[in-house]
N, C-alpha and C. Protein backbone atom coordinates (compact mmCIF):
# COMPACT_ATOMS: atom_id res chain seq x y z
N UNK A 1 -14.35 -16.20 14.44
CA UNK A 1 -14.65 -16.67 13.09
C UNK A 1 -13.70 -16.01 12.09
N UNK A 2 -13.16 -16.80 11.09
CA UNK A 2 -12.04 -16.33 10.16
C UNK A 2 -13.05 -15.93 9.24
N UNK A 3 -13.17 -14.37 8.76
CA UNK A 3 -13.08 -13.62 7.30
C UNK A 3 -13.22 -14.70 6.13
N UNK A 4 -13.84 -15.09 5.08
CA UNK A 4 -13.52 -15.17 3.76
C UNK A 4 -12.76 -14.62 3.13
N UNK A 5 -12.05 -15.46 2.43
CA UNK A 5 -10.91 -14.52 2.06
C UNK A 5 -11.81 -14.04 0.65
N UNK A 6 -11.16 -12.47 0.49
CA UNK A 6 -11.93 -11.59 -1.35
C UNK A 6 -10.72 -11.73 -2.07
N UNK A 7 -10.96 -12.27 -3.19
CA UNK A 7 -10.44 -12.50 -3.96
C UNK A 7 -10.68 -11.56 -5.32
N UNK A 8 -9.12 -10.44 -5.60
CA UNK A 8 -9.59 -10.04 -6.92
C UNK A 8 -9.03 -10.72 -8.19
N UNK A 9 -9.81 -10.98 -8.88
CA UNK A 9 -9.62 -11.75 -10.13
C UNK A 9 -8.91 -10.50 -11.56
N UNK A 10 -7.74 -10.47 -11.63
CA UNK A 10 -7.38 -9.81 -12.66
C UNK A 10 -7.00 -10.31 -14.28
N UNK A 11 -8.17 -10.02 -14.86
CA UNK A 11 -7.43 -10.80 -16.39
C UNK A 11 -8.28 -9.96 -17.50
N UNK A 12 -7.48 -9.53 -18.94
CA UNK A 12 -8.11 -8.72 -19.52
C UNK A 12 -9.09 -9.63 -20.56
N UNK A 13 -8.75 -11.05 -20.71
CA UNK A 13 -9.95 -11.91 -20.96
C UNK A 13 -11.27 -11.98 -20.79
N UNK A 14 -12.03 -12.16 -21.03
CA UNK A 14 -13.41 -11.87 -20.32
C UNK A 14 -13.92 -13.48 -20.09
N UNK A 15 -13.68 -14.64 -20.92
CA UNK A 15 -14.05 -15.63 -20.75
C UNK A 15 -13.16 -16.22 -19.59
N UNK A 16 -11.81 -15.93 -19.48
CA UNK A 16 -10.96 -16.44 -18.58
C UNK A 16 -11.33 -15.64 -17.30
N UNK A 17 -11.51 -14.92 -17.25
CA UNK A 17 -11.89 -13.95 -15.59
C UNK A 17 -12.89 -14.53 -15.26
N UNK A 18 -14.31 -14.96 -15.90
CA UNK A 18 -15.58 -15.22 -15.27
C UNK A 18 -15.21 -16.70 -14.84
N UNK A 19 -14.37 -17.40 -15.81
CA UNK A 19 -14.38 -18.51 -15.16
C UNK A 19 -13.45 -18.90 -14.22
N UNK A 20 -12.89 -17.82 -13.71
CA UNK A 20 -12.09 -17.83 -12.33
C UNK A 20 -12.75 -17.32 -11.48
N UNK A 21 -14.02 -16.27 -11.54
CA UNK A 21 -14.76 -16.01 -10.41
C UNK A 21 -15.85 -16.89 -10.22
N UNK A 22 -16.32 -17.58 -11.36
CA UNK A 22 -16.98 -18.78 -10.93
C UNK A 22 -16.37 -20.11 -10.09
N UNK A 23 -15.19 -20.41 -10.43
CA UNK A 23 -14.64 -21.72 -9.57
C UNK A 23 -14.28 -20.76 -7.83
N UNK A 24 -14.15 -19.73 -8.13
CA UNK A 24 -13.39 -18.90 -6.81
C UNK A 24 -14.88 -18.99 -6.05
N UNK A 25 -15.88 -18.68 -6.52
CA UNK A 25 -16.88 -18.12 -5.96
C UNK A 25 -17.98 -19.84 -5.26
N UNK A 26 -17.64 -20.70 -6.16
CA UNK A 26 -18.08 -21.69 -5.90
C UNK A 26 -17.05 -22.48 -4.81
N UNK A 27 -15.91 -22.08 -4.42
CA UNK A 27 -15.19 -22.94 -4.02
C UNK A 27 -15.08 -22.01 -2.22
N UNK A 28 -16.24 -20.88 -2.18
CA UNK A 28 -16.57 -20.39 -1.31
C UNK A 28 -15.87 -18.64 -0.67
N UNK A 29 -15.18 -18.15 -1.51
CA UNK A 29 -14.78 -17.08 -1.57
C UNK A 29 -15.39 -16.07 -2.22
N UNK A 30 -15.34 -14.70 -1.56
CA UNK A 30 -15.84 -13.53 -2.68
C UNK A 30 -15.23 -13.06 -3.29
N UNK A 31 -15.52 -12.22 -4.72
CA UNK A 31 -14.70 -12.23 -5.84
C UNK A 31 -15.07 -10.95 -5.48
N UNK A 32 -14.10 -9.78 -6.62
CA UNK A 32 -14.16 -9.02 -7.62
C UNK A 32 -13.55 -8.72 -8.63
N UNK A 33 -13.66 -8.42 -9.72
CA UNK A 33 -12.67 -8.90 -11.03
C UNK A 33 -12.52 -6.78 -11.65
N UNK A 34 -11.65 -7.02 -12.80
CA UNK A 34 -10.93 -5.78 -12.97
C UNK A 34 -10.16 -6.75 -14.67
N UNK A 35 -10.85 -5.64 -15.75
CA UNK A 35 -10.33 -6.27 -16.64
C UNK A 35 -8.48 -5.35 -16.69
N UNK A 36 -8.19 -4.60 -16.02
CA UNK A 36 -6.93 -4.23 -16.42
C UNK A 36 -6.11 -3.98 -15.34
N UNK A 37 -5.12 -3.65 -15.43
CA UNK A 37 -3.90 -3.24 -13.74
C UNK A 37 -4.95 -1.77 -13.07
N UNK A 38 -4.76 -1.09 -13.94
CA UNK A 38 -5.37 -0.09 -13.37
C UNK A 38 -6.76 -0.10 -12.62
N UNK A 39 -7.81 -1.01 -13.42
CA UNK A 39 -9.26 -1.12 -12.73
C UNK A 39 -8.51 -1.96 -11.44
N UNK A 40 -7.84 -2.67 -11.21
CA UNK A 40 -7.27 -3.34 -10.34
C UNK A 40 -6.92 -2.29 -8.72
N UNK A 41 -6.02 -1.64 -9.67
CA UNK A 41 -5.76 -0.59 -8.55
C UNK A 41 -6.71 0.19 -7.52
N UNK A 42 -7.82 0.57 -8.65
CA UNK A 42 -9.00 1.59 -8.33
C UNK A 42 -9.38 0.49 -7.20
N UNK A 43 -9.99 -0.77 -7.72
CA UNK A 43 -10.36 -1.77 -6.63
C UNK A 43 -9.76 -1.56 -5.07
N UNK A 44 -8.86 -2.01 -5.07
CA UNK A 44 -7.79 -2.31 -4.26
C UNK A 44 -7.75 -1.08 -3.02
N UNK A 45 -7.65 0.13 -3.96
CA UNK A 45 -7.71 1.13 -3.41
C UNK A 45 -9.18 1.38 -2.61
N UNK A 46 -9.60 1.06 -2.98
CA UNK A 46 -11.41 1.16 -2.23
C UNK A 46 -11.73 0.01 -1.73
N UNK A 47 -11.45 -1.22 -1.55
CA UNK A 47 -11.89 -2.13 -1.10
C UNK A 47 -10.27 -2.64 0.00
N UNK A 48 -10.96 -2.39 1.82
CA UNK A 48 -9.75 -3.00 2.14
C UNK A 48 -10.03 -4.31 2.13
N UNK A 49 -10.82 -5.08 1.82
CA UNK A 49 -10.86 -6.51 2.42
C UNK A 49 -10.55 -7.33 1.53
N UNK A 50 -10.29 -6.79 0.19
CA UNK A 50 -8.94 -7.88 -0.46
C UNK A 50 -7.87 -8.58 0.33
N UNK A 51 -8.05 -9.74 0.08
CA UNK A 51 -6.75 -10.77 0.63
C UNK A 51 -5.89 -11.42 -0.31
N UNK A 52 -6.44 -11.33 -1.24
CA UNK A 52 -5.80 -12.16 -2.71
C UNK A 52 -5.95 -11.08 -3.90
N UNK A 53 -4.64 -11.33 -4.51
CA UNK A 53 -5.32 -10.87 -5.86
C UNK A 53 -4.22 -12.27 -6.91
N UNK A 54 -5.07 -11.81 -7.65
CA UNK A 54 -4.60 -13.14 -8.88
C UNK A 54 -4.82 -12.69 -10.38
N UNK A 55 -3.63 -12.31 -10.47
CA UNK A 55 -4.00 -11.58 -11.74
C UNK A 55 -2.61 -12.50 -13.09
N UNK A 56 -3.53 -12.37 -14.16
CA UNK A 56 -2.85 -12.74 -15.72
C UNK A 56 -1.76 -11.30 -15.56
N UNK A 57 -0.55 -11.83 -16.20
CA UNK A 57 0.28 -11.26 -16.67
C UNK A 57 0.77 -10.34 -17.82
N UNK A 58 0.34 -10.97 -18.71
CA UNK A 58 -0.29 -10.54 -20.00
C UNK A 58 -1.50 -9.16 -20.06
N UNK A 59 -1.33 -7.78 -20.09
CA UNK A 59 -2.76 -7.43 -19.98
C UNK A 59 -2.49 -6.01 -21.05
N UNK A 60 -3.37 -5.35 -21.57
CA UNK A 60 -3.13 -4.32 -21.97
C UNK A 60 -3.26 -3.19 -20.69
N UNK A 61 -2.79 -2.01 -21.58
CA UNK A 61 -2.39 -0.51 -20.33
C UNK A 61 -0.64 -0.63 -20.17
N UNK A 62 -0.97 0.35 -19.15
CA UNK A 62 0.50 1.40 -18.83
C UNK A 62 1.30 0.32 -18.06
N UNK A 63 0.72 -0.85 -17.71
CA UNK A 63 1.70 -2.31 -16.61
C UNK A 63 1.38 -3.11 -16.71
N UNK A 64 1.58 -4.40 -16.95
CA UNK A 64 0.94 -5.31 -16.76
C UNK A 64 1.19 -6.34 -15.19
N UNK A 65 1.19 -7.44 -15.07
CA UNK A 65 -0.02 -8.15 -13.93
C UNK A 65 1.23 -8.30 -13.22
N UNK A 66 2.65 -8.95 -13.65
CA UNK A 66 3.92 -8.64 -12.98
C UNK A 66 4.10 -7.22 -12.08
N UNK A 67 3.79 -6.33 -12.59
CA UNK A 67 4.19 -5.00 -12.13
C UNK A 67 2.90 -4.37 -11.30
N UNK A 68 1.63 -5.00 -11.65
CA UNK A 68 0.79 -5.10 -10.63
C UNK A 68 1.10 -5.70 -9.32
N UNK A 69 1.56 -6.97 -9.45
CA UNK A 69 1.55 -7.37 -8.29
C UNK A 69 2.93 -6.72 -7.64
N UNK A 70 3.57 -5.98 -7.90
CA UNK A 70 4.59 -5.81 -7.43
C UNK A 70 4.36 -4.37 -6.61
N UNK A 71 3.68 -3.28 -7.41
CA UNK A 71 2.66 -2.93 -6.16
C UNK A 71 1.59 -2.90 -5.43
N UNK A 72 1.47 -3.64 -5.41
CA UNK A 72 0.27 -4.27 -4.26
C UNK A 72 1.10 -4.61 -3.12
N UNK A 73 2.29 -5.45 -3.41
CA UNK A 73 3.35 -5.95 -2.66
C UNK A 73 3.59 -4.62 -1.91
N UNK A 74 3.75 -4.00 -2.64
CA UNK A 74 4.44 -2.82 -1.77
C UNK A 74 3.26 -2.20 -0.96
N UNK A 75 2.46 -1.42 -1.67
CA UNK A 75 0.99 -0.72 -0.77
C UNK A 75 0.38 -1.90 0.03
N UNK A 76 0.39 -3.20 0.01
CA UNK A 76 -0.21 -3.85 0.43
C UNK A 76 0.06 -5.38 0.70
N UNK A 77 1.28 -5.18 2.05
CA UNK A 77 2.22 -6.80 1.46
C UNK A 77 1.05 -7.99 2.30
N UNK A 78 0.08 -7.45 2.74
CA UNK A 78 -0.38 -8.57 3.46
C UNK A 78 -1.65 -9.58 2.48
N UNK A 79 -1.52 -8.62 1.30
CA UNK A 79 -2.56 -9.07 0.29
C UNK A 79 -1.52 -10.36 -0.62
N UNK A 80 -2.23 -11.33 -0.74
CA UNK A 80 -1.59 -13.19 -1.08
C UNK A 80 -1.51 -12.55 -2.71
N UNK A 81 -0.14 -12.80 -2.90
CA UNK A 81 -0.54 -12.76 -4.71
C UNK A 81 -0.26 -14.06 -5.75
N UNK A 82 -1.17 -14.22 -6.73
CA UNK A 82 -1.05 -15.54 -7.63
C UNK A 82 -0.80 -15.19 -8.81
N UNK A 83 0.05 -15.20 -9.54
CA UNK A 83 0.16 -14.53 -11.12
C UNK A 83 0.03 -15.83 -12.05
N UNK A 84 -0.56 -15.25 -12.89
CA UNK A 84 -0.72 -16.37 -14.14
C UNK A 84 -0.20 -15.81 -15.66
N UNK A 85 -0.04 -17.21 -15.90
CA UNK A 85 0.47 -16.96 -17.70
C UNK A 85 0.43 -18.18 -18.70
N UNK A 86 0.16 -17.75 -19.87
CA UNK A 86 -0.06 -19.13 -20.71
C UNK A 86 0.97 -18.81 -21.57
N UNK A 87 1.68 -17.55 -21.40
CA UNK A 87 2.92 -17.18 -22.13
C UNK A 87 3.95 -16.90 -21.83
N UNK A 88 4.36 -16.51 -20.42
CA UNK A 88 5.33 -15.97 -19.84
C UNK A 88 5.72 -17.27 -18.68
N UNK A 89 6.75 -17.38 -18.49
CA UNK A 89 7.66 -18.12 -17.23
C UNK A 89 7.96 -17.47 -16.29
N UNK A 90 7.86 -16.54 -15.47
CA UNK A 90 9.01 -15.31 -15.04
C UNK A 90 9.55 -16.42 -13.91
N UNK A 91 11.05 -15.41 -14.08
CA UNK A 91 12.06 -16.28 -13.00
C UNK A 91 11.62 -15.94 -11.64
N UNK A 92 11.90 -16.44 -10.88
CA UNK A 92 11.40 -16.77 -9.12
C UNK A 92 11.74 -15.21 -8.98
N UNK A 93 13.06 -14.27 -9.24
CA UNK A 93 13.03 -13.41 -8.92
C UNK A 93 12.36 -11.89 -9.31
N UNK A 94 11.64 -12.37 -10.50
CA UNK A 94 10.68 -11.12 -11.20
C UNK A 94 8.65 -11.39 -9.86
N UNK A 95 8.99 -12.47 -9.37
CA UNK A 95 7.94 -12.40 -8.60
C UNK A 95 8.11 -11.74 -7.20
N UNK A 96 6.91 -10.94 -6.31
CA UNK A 96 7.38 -10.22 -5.46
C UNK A 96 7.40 -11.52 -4.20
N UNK A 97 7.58 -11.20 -3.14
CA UNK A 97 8.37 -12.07 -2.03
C UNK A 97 6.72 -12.34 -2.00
N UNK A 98 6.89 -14.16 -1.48
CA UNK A 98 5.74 -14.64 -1.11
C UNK A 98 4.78 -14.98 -1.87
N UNK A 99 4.80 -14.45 -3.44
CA UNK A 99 4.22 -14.45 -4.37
C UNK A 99 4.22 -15.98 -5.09
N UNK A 100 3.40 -16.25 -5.81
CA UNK A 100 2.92 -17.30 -6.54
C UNK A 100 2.99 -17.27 -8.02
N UNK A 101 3.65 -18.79 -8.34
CA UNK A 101 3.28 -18.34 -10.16
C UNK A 101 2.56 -19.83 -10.59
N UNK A 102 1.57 -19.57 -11.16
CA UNK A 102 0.86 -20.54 -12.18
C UNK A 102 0.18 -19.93 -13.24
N UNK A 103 1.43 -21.61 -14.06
CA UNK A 103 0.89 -21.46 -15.26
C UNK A 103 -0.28 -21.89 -15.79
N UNK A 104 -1.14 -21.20 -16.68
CA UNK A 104 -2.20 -21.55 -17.48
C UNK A 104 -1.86 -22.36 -18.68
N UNK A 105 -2.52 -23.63 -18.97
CA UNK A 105 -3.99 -23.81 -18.11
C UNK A 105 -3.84 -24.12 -16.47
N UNK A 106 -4.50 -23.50 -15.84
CA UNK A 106 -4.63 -24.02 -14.82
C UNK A 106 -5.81 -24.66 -14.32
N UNK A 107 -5.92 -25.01 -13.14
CA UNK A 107 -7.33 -26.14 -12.69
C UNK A 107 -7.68 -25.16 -11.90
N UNK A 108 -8.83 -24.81 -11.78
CA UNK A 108 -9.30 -24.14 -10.81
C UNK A 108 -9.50 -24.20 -9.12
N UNK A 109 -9.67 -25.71 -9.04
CA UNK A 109 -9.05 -26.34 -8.09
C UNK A 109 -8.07 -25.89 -7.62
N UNK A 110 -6.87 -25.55 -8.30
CA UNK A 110 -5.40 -25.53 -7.70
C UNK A 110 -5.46 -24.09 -7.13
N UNK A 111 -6.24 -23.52 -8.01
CA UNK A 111 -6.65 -21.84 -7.19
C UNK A 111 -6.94 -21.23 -5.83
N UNK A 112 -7.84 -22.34 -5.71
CA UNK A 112 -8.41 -22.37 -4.79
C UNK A 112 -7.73 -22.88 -3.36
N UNK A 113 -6.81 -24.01 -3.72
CA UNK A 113 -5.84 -24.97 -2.55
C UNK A 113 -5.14 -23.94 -2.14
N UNK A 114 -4.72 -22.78 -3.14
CA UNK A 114 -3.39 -22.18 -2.65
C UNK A 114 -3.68 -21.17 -1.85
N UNK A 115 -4.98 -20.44 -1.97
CA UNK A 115 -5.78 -19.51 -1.55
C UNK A 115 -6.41 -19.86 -0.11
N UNK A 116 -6.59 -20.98 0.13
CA UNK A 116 -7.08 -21.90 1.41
C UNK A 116 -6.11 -21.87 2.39
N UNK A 117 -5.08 -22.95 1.65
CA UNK A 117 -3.98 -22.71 2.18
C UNK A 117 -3.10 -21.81 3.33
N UNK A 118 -2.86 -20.43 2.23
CA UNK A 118 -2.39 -19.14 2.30
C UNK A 118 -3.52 -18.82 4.38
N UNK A 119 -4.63 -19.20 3.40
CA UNK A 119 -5.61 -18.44 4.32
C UNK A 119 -5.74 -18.81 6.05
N UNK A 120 -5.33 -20.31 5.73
CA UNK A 120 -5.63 -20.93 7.41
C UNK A 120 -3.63 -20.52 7.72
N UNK A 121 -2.82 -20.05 7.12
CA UNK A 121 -1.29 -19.89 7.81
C UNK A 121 -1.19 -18.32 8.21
N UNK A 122 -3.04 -18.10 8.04
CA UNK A 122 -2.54 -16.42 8.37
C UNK A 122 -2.87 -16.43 10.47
């Protein structure tokens, strides 16, 4: 039997995070969310059964969601990453290898396909 994939939801939004752990959570995955890079980290660091993280780009603190995912990549390349932005473009090469970019708005739906996806090519 394949794992569910956990999904951490990173965004310093509060309306935009719940409603990504609601479509995530309804679309049959477990969540945990982290309003900043750092609560992210703490996560990450204590929880091995993250498979995803999906974090906004945009965030307050010492990094934001680019430079998050970039170590995770490193401490953790087997974890799927999805970055989002309703402000930023980054070029193919500011994303870490394997990594994902969507822009907001996004469908929650599409969250979910890529996360599925990801999940049955492991």
């Amino acid at each position: 039997m394949i794992a569910r994939p956990v999904v951490l939801v990173v965004d310093d939004e509060p309306l935009i995070r719940l409603y990504a752990v609601d479509v995530l959570t309804d679309a049959g995955f477990d969540t945990l969310e982290a309003a900043d890079a750092e609560e992210a980290m703490v996560l990450l660091a204590d929880n091995a059964a993250i498979t995803v993280l999906f974090t906004d780009i945009n965030m307050p603190g010492p990094f934001n969601g680019l430079e998050l995912a970039r170590k995770v990549h490193e401490l953790r390349p087997d974890v799927q990453l999805i970055i989002t932005s309703g402000k930023e473009r980054p070029d193919r090469s500011a994303i870490p290898e394997q990594g994902t970019f969507l822009a907001k708005p996004y469908q929650g739906s599409v969250v979910a396909a890529l996360i599925k996806s990801a999940a049955q090519g492991r």
